[in-house]
PDB file of N, CA and C in Angstrom:
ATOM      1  N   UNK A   1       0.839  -1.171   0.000  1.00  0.00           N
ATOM      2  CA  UNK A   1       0.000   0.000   0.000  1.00  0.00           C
ATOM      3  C   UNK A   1       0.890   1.242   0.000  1.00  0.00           C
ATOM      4  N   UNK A   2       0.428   1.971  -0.777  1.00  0.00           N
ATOM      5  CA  UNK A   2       1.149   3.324  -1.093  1.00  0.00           C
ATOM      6  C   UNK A   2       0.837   4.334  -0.417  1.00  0.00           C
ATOM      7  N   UNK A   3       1.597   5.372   0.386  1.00  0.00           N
ATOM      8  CA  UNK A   3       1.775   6.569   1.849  1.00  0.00           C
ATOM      9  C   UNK A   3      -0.146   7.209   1.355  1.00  0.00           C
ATOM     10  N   UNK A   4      -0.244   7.382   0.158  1.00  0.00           N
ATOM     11  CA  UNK A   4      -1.665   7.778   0.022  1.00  0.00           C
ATOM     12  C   UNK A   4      -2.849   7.006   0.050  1.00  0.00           C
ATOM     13  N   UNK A   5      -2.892   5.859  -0.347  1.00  0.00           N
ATOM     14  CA  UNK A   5      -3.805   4.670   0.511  1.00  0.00           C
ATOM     15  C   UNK A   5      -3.633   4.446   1.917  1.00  0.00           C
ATOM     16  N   UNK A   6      -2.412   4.456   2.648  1.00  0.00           N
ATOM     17  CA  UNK A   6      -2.852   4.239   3.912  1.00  0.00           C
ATOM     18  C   UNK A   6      -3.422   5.615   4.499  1.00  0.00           C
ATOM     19  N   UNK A   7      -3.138   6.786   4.157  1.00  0.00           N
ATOM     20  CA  UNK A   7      -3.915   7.944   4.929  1.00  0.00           C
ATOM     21  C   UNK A   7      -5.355   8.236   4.505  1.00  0.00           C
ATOM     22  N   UNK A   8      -5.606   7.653   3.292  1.00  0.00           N
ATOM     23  CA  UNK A   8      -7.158   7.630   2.885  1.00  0.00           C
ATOM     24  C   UNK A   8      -7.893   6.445   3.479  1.00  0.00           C
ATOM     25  N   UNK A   9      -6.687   5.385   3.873  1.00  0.00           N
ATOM     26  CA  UNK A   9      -7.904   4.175   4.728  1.00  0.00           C
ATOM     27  C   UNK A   9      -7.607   4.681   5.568  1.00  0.00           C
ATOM     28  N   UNK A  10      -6.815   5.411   6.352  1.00  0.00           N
ATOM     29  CA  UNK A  10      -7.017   5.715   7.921  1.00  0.00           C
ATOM     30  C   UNK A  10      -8.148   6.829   8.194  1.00  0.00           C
ATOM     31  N   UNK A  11      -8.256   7.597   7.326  1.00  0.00           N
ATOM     32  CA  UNK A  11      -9.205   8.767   7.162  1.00  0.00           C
ATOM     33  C   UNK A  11     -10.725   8.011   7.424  1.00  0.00           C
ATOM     34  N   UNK A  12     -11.083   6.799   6.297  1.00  0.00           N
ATOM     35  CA  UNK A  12     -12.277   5.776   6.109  1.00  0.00           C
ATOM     36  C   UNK A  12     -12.433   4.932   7.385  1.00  0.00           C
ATOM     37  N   UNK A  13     -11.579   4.978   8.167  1.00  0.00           N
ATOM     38  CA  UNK A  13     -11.248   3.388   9.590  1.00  0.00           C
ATOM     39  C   UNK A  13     -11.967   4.875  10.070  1.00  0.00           C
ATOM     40  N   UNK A  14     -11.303   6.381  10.294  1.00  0.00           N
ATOM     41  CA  UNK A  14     -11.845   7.301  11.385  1.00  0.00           C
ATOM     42  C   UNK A  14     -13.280   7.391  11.295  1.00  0.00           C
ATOM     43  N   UNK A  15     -13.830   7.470  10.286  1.00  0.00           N
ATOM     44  CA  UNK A  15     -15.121   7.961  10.128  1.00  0.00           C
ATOM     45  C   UNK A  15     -16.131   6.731  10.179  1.00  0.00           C
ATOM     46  N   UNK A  16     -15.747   5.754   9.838  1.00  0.00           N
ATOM     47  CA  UNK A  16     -16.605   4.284  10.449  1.00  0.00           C
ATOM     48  C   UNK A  16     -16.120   4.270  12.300  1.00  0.00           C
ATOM     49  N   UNK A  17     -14.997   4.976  12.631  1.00  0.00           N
ATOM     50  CA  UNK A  17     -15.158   4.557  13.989  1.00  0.00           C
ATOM     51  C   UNK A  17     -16.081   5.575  14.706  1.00  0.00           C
ATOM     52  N   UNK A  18     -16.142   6.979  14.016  1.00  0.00           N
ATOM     53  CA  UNK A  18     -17.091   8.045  14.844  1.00  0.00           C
ATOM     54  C   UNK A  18     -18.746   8.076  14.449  1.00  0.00           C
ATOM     55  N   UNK A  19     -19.069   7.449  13.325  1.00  0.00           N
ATOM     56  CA  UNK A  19     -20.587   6.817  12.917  1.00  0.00           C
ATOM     57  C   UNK A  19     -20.589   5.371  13.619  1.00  0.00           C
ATOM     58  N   UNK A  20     -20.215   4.554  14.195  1.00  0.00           N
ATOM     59  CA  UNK A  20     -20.687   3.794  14.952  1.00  0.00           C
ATOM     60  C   UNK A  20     -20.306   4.026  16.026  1.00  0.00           C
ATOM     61  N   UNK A  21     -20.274   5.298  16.814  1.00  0.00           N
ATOM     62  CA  UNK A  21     -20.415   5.899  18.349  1.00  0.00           C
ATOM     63  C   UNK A  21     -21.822   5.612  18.145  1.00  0.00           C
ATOM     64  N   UNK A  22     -22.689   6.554  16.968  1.00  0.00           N
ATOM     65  CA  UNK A  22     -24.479   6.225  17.431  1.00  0.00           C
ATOM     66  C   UNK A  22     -24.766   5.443  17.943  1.00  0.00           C
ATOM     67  N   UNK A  23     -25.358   4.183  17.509  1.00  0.00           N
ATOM     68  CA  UNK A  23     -25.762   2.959  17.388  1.00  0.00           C
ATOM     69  C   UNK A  23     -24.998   2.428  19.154  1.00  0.00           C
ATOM     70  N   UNK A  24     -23.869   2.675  19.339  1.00  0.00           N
ATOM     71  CA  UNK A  24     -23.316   2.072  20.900  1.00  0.00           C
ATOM     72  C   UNK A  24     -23.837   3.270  22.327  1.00  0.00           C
ATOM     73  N   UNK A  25     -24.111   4.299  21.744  1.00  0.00           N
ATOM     74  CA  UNK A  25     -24.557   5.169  22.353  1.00  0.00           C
ATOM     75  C   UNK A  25     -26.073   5.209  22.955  1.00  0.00           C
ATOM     76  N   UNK A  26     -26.723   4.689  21.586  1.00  0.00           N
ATOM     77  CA  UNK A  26     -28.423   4.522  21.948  1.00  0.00           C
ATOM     78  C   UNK A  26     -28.514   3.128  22.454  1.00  0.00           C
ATOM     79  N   UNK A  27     -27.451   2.367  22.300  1.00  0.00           N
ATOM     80  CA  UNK A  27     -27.330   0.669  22.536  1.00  0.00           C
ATOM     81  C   UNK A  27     -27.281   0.675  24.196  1.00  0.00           C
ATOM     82  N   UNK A  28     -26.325   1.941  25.169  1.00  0.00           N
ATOM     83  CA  UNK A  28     -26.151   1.995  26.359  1.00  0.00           C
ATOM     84  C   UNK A  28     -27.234   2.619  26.875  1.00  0.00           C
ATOM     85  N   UNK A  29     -27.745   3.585  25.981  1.00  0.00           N
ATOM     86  CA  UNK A  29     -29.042   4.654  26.582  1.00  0.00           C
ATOM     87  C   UNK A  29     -30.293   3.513  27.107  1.00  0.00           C
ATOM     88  N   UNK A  30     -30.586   2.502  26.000  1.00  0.00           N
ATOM     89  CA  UNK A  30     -31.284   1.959  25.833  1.00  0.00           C
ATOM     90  C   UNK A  30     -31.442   0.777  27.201  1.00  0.00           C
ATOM     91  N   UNK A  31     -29.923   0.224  27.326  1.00  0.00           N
ATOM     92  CA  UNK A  31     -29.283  -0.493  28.313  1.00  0.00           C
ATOM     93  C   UNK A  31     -30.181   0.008  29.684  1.00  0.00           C
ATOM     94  N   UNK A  32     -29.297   1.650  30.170  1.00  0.00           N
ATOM     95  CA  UNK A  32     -29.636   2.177  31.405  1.00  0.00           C
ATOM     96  C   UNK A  32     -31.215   2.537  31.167  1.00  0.00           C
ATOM     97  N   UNK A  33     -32.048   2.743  30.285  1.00  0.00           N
ATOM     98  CA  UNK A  33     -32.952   2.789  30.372  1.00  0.00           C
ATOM     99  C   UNK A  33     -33.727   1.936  31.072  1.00  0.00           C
ATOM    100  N   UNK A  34     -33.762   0.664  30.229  1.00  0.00           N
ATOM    101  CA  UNK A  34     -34.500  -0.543  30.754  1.00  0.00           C
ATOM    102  C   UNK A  34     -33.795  -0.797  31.975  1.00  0.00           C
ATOM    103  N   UNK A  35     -32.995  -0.697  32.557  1.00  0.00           N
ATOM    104  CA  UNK A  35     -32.602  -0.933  33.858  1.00  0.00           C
ATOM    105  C   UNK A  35     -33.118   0.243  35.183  1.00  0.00           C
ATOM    106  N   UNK A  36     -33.887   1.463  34.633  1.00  0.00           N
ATOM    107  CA  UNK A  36     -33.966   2.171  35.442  1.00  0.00           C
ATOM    108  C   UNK A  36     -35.517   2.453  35.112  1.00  0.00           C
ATOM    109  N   UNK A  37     -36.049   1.293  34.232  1.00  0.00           N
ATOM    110  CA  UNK A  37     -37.606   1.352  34.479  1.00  0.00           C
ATOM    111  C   UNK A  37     -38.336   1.499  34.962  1.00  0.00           C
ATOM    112  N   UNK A  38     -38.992   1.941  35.492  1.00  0.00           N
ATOM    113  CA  UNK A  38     -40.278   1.470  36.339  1.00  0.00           C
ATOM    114  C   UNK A  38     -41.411   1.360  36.093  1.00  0.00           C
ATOM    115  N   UNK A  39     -41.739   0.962  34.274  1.00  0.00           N
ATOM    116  CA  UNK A  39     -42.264   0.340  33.568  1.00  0.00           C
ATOM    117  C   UNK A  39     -42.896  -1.402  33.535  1.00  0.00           C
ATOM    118  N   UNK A  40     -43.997  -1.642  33.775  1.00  0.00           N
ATOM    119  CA  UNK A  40     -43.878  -3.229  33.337  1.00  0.00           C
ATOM    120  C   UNK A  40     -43.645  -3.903  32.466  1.00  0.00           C
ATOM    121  N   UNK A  41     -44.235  -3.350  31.475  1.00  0.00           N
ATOM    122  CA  UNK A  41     -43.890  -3.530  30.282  1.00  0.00           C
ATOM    123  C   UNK A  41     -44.139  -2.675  29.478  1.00  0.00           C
ATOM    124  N   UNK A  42     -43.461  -2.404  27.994  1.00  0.00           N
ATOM    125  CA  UNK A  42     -43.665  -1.798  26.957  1.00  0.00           C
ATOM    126  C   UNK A  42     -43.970  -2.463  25.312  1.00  0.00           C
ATOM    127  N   UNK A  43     -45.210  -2.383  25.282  1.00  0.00           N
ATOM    128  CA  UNK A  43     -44.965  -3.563  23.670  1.00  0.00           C
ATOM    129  C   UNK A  43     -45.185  -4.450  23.767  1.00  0.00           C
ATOM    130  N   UNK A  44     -45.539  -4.615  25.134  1.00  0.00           N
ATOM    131  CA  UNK A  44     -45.817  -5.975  25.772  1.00  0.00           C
ATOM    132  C   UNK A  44     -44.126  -6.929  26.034  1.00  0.00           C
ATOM    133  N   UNK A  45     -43.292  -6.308  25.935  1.00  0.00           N
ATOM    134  CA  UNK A  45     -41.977  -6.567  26.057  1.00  0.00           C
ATOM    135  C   UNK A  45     -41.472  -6.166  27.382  1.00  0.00           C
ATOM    136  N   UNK A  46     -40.820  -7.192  27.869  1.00  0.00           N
ATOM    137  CA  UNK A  46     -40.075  -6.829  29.101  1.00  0.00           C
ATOM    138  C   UNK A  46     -38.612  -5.890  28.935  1.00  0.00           C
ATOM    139  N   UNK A  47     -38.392  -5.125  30.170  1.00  0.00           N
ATOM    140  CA  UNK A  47     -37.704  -4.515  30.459  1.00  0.00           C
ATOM    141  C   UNK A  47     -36.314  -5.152  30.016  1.00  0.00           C
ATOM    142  N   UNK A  48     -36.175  -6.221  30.735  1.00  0.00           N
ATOM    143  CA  UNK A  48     -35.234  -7.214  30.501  1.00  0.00           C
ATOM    144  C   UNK A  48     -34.619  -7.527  28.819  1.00  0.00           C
ATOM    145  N   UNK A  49     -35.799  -7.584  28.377  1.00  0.00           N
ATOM    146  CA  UNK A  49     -35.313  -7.784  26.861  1.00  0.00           C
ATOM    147  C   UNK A  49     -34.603  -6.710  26.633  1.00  0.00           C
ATOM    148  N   UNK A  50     -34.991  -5.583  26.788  1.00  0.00           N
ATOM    149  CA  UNK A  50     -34.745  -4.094  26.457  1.00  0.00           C
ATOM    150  C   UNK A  50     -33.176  -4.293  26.408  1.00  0.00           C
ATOM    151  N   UNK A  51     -32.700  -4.279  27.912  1.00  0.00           N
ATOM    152  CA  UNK A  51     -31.926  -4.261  28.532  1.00  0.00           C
ATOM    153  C   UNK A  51     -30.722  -4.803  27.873  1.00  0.00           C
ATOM    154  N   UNK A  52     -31.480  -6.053  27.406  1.00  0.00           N
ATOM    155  CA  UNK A  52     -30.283  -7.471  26.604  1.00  0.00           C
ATOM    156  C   UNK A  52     -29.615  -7.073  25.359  1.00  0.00           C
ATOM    157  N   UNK A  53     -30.703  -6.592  24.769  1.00  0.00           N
ATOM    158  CA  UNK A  53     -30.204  -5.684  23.261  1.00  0.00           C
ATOM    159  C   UNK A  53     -29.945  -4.533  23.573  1.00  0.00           C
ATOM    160  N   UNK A  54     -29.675  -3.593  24.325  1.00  0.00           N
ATOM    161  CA  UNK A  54     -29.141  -2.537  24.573  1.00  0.00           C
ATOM    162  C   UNK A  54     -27.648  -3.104  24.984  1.00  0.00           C
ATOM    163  N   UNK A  55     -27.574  -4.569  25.635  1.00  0.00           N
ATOM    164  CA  UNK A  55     -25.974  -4.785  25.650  1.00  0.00           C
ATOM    165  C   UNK A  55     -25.191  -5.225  25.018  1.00  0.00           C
ATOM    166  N   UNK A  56     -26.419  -5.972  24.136  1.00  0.00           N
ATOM    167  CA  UNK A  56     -25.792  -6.560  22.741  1.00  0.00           C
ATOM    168  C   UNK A  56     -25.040  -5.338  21.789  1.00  0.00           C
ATOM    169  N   UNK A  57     -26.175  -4.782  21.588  1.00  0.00           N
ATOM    170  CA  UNK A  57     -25.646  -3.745  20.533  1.00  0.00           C
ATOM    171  C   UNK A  57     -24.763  -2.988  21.041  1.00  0.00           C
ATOM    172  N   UNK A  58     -24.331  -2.171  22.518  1.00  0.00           N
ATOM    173  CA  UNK A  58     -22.906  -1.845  22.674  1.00  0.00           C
ATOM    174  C   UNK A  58     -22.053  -2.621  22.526  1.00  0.00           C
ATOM    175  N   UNK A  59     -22.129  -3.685  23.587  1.00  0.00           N
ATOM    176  CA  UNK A  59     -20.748  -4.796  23.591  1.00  0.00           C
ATOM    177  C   UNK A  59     -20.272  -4.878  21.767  1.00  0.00           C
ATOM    178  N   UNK A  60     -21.577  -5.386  20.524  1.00  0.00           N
ATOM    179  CA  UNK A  60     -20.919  -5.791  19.423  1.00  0.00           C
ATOM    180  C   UNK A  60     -19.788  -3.959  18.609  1.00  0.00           C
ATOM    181  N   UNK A  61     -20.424  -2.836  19.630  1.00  0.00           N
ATOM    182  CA  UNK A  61     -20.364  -2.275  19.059  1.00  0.00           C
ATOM    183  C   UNK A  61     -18.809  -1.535  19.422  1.00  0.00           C
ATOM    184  N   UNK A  62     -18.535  -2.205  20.552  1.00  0.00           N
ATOM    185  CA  UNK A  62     -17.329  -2.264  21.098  1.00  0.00           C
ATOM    186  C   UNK A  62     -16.281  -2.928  20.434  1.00  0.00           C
ATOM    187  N   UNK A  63     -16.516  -4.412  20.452  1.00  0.00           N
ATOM    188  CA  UNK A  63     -15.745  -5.199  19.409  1.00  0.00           C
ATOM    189  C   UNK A  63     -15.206  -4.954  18.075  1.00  0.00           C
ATOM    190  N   UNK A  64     -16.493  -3.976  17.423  1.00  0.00           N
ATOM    191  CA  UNK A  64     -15.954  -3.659  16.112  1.00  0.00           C
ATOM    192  C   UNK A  64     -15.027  -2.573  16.380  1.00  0.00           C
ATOM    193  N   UNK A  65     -15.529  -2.103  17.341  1.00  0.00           N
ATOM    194  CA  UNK A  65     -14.354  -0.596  16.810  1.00  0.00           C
ATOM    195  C   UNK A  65     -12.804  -1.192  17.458  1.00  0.00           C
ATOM    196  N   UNK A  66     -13.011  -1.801  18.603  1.00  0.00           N
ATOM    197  CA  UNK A  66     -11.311  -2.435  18.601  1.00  0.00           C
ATOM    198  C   UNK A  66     -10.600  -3.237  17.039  1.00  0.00           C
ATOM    199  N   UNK A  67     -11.765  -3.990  16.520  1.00  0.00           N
ATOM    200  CA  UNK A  67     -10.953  -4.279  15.793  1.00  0.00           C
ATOM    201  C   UNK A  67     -10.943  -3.294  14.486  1.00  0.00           C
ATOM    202  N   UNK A  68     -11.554  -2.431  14.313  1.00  0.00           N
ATOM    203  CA  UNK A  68     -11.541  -1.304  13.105  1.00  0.00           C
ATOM    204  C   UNK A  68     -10.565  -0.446  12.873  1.00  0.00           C
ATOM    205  N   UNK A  69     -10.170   0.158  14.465  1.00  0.00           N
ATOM    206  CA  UNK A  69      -9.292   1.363  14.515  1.00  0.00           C
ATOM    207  C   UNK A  69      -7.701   1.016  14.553  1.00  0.00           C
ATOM    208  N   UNK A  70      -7.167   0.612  13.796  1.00  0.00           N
ATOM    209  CA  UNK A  70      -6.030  -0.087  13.758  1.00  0.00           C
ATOM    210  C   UNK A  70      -5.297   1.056  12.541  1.00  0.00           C
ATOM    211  N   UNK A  71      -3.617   0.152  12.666  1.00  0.00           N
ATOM    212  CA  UNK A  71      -3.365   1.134  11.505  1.00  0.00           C
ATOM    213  C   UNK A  71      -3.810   0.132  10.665  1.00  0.00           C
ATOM    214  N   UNK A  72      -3.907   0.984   8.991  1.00  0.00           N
ATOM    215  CA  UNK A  72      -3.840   0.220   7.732  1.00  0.00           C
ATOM    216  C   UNK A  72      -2.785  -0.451   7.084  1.00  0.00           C
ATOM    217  N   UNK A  73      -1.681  -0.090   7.931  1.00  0.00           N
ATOM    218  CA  UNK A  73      -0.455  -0.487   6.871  1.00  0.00           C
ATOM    219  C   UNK A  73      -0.516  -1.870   7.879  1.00  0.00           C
ATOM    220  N   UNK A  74       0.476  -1.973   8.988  1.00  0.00           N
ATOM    221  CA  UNK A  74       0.137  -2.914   9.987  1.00  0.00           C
ATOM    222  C   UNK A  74      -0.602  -3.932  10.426  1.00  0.00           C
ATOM    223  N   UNK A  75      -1.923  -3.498  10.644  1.00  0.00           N
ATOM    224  CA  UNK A  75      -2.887  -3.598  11.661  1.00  0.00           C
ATOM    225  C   UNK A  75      -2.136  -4.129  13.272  1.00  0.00           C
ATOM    226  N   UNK A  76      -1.340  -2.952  13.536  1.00  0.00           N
ATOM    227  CA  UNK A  76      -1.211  -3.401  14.979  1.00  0.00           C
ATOM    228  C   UNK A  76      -1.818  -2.983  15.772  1.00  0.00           C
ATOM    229  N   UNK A  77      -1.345  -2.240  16.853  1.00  0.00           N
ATOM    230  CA  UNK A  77      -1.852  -1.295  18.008  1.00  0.00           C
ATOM    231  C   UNK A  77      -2.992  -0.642  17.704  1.00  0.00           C
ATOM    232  N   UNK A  78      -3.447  -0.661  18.708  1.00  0.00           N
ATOM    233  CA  UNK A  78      -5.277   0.261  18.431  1.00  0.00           C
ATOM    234  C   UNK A  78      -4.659   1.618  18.249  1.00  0.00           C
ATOM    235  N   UNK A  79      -4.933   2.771  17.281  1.00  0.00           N
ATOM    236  CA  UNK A  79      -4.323   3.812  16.929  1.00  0.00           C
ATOM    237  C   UNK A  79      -5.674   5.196  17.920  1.00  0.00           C
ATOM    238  N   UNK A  80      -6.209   4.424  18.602  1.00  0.00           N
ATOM    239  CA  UNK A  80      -7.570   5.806  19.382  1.00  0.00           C
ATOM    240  C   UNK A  80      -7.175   5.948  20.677  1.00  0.00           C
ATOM    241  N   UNK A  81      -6.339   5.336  21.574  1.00  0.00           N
ATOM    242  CA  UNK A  81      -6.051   5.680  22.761  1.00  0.00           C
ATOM    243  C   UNK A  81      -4.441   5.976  22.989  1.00  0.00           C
ATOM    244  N   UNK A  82      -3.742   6.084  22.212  1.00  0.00           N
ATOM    245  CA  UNK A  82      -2.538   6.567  22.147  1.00  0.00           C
ATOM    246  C   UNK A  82      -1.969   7.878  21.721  1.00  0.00           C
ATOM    247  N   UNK A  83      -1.703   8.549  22.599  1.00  0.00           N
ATOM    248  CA  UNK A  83      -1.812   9.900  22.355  1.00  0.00           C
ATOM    249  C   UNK A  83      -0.964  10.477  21.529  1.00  0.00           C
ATOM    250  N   UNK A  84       0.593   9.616  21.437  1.00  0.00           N
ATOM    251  CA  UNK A  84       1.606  10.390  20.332  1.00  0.00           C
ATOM    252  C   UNK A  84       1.108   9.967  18.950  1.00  0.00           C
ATOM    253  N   UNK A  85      -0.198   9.004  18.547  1.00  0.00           N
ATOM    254  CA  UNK A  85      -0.794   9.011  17.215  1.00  0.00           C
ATOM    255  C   UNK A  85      -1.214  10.022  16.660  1.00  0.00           C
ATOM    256  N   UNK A  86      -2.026  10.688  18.203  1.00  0.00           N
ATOM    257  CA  UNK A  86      -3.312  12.230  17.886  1.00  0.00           C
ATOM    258  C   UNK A  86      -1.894  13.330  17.460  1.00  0.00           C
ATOM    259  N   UNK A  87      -1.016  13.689  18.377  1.00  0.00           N
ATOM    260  CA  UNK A  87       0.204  14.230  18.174  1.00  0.00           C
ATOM    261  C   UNK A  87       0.999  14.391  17.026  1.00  0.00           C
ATOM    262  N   UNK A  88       1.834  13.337  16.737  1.00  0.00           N
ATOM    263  CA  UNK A  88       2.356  12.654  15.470  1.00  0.00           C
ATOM    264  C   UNK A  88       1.521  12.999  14.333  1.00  0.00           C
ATOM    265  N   UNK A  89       0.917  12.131  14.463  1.00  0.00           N
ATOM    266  CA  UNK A  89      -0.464  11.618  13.470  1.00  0.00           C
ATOM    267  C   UNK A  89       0.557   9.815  12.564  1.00  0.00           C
ATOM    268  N   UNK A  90       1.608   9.424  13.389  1.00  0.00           N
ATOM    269  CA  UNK A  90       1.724   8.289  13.028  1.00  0.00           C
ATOM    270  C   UNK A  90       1.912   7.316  13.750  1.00  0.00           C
ATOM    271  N   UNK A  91       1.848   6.200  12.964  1.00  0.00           N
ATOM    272  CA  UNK A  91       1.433   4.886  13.954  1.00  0.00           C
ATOM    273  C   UNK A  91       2.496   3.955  14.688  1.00  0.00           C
ATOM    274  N   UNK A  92       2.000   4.320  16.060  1.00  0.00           N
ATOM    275  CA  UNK A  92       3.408   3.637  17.178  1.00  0.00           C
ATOM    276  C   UNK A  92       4.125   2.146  16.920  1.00  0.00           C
ATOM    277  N   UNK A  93       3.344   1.512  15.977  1.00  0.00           N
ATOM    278  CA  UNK A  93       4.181   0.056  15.768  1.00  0.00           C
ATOM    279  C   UNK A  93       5.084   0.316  14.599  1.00  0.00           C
ATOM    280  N   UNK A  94       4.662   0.279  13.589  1.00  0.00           N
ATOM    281  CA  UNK A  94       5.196   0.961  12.679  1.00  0.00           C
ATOM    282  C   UNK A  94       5.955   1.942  11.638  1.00  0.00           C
ATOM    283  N   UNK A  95       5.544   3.393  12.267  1.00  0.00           N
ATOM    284  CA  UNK A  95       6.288   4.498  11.955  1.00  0.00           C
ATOM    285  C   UNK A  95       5.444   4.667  11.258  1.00  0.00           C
ATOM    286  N   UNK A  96       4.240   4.283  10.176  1.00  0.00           N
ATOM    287  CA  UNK A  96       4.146   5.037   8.927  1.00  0.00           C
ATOM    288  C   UNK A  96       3.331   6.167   9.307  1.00  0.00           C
ATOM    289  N   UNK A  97       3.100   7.134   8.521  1.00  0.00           N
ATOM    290  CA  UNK A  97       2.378   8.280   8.574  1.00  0.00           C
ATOM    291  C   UNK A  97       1.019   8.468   8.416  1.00  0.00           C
ATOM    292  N   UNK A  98      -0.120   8.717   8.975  1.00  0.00           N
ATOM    293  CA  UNK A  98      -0.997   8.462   9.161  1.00  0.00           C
ATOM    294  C   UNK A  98      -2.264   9.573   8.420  1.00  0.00           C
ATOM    295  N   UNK A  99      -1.625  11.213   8.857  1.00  0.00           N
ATOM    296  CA  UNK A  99      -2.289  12.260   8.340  1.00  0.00           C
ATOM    297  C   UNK A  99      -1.231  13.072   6.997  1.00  0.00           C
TER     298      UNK A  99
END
C-alpha cells in the first residue's frame, strides 16, 4: 500500500469509527434505560429484553471498533487511545504516517 492509501484508509477506519459511536450510544441509553424502568412492560416486552439488546448492541459495538481502529499499513496497536498518534499523526508500531 502506497503513503496515500494508507492515509485515505485511515481517514475511512476514522469515520466508520465516529458513525458507529451512534448505534453504541443509543445501545447503552437503551441499556440504562431498561434498567432504570419502572415500567412493566412496553410492547408488551419486558424490560429485561430491552436491557439485553441494549448490551448486545454496545458490547458488538465495542468489538468492532477495537478491531476497526487499527493502523492500515500494519494492523497493529489500536491507533484511538494513544496519544503520540493524535500528536504525530503516526502509527506507534510501525512508523508510517498516518495524516
Amino acid at each position: 500500500m502506497d503513503a496515500d492509501a494508507i492515509k485515505r484508509e485511515h481517514r475511512i477506519r476514522q469515520r466508520r469509527y465516529w458513525f458507529a459511536q451512534i448505534p453504541m450510544m443509543g445501545g447503552l441509553l437503551l441499556t440504562v434505560w431498561a434498567g432504570t424502568s419502572h415500567h412493566e412492560r412496553l410492547l408488551r416486552i419486558s424490560p429485561l429484553w430491552f436491557a439485553l439488546l441494549g448490551f448486545v448492541v454496545f458490547a458488538g459495538g465495542v468489538a468492532w471498533s477495537l478491531n476497526n481502529y487499527r493502523c492500515p499499513a500494519c494492523n497493529g496497536r489500536l491507533l484511538g487511545t494513544a496519544k503520540r498518534v493524535q500528536q504525530t499523526g503516526r502509527c506507534t508500531a510501525c512508523g508510517v504516517a498516518l495524516r
